[in-house]
Protein backbone atom coordinates (compact mmCIF):
# COMPACT_ATOMS: atom_id res chain seq x y z
CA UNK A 1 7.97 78.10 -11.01
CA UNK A 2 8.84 79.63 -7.92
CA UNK A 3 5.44 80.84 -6.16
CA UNK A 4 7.40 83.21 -3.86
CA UNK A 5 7.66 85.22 -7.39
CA UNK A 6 4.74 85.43 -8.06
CA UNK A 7 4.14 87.66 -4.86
CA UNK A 8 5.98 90.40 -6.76
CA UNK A 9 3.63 90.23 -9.54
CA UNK A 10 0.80 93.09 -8.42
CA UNK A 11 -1.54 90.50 -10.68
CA UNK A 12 -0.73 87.63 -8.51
CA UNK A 13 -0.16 89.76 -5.35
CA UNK A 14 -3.03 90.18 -3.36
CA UNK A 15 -3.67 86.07 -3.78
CA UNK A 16 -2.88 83.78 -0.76
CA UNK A 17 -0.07 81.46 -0.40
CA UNK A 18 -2.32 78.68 -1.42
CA UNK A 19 -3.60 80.31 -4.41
CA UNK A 20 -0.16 81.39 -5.89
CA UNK A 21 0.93 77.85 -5.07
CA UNK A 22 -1.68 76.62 -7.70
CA UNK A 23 -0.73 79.10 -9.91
CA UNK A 24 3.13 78.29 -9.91
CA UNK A 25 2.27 75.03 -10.85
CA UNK A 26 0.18 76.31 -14.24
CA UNK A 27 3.39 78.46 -14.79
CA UNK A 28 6.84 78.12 -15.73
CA UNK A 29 9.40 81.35 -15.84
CA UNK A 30 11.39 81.22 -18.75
CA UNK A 31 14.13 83.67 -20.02
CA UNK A 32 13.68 85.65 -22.97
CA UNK A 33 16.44 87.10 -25.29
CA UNK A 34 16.86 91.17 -26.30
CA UNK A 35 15.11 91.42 -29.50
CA UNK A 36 12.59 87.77 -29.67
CA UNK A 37 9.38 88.24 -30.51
CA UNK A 38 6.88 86.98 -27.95
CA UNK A 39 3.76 87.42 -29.50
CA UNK A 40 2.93 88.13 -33.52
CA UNK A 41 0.31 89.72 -34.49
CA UNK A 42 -2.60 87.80 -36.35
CA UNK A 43 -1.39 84.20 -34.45
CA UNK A 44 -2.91 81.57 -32.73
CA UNK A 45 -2.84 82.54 -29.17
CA UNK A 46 -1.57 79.54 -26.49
CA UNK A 47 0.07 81.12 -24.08
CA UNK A 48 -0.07 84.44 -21.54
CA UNK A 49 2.80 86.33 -20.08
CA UNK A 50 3.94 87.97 -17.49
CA UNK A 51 6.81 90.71 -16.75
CA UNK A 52 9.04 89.64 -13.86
CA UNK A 53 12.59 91.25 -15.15
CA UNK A 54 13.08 93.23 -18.47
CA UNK A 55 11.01 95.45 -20.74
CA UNK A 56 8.53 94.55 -24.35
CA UNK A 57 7.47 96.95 -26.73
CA UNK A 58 4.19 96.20 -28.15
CA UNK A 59 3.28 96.77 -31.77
CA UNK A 60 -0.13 96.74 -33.89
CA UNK A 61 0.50 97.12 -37.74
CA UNK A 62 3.72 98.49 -37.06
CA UNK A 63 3.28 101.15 -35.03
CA UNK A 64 4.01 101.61 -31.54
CA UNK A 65 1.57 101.11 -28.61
CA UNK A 66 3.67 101.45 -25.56
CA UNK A 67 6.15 99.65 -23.68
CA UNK A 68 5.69 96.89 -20.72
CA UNK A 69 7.59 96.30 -17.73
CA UNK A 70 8.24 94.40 -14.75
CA UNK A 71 4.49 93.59 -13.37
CA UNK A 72 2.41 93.62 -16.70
CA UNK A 73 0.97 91.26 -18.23
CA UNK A 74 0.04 90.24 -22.59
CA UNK A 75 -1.12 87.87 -24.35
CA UNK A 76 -4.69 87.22 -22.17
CA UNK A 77 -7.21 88.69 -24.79
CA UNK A 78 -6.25 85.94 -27.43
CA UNK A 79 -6.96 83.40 -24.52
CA UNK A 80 -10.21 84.65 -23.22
CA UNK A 81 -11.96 85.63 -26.08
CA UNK A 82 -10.56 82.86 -28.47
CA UNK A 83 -9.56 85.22 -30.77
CA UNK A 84 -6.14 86.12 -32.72
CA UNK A 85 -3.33 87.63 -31.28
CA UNK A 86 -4.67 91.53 -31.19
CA UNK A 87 -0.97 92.91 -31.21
CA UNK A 88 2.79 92.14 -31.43
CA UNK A 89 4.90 92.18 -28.51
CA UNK A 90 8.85 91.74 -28.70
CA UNK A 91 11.37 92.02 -25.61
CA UNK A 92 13.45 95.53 -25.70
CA UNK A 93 16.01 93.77 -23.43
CA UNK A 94 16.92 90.71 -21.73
CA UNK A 95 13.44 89.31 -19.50
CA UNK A 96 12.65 86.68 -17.16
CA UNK A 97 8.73 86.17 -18.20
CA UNK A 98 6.07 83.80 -16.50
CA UNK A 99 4.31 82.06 -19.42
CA UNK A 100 0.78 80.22 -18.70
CA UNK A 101 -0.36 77.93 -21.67
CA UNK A 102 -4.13 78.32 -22.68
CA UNK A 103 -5.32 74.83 -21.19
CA UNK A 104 -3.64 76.27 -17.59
CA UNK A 105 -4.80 79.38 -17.49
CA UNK A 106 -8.71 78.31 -18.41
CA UNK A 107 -8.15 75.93 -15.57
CA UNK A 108 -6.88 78.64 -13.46
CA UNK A 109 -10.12 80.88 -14.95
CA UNK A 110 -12.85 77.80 -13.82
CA UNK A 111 -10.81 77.17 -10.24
CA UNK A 112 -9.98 80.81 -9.46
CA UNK A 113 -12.69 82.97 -10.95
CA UNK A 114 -11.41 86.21 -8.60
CA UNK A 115 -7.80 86.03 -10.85
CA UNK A 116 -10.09 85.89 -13.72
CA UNK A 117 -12.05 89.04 -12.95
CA UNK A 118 -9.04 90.44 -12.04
CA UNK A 119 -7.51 90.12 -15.64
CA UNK A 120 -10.96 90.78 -16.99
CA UNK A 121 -10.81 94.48 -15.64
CA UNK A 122 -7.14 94.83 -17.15
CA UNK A 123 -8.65 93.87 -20.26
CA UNK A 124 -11.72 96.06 -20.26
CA UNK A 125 -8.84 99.45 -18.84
CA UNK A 126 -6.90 98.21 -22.19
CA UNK A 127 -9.75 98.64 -24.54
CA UNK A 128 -10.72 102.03 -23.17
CA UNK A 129 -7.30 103.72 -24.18
């Protein structure tokens, strides 16, 4: 993963070039098809995501929710709270996604709390809507 990237990525923005070094090297960037399902409801979480190109809609019980783009992020509930995936997510169009497997981001979580806390906030903003 290219760390330069990550700098577009307002969740990995604000970190220093050190920091999104580390992180690049927890991450790869993988391209997505129009149409795959990322994330199903009810799984097993391993993995986060991130938005670099393309857009996701994301589902719960078949309905709706909203739609992501470039920037946002899925996937990070599952991992923090060892739960099941909370939601469905499937790309809308072609995407270029940074994916962080569970063992690399709780690594990231015990060497770069601040990221963490970050993501914690996103998560606690989620629940309130």
């Amino acid at each position: 993963m290219d760390p330069a990237r990550l700098k577009a990525v307002p969740l990995f923005a604000e970190l220093s070039d050190d920091e999104r070094q580390q992180v690049a090297r927890w991450a790869d960037e993988i391209d997505v098809r129009q149409g795959e399902h990322l994330v199903h409801q009810g799984a097993f979480a391993h993995e986060f995501f991130v938005i670099l190109e393309g857009t996701a809609e994301v589902t719960k019980d078949g309905d709706r929710l909203t739609e992501l783009g470039p920037g946002d992020f899925f996937g990070e509930i599952a991992l923090l709270e060892e739960e099941r995936r909370t939601a469905s997510v499937t790309a809308t169009s072609a995407m270029k996604v940074v994916v962080m497997f569970g063992r690399d981001f709780r690594q990231m979580d015990h060497q770069m709390p601040h990221v963490a806390t970050k993501i914690q906030q996103a998560i606690e903003e989620r629940r309130k809507r």
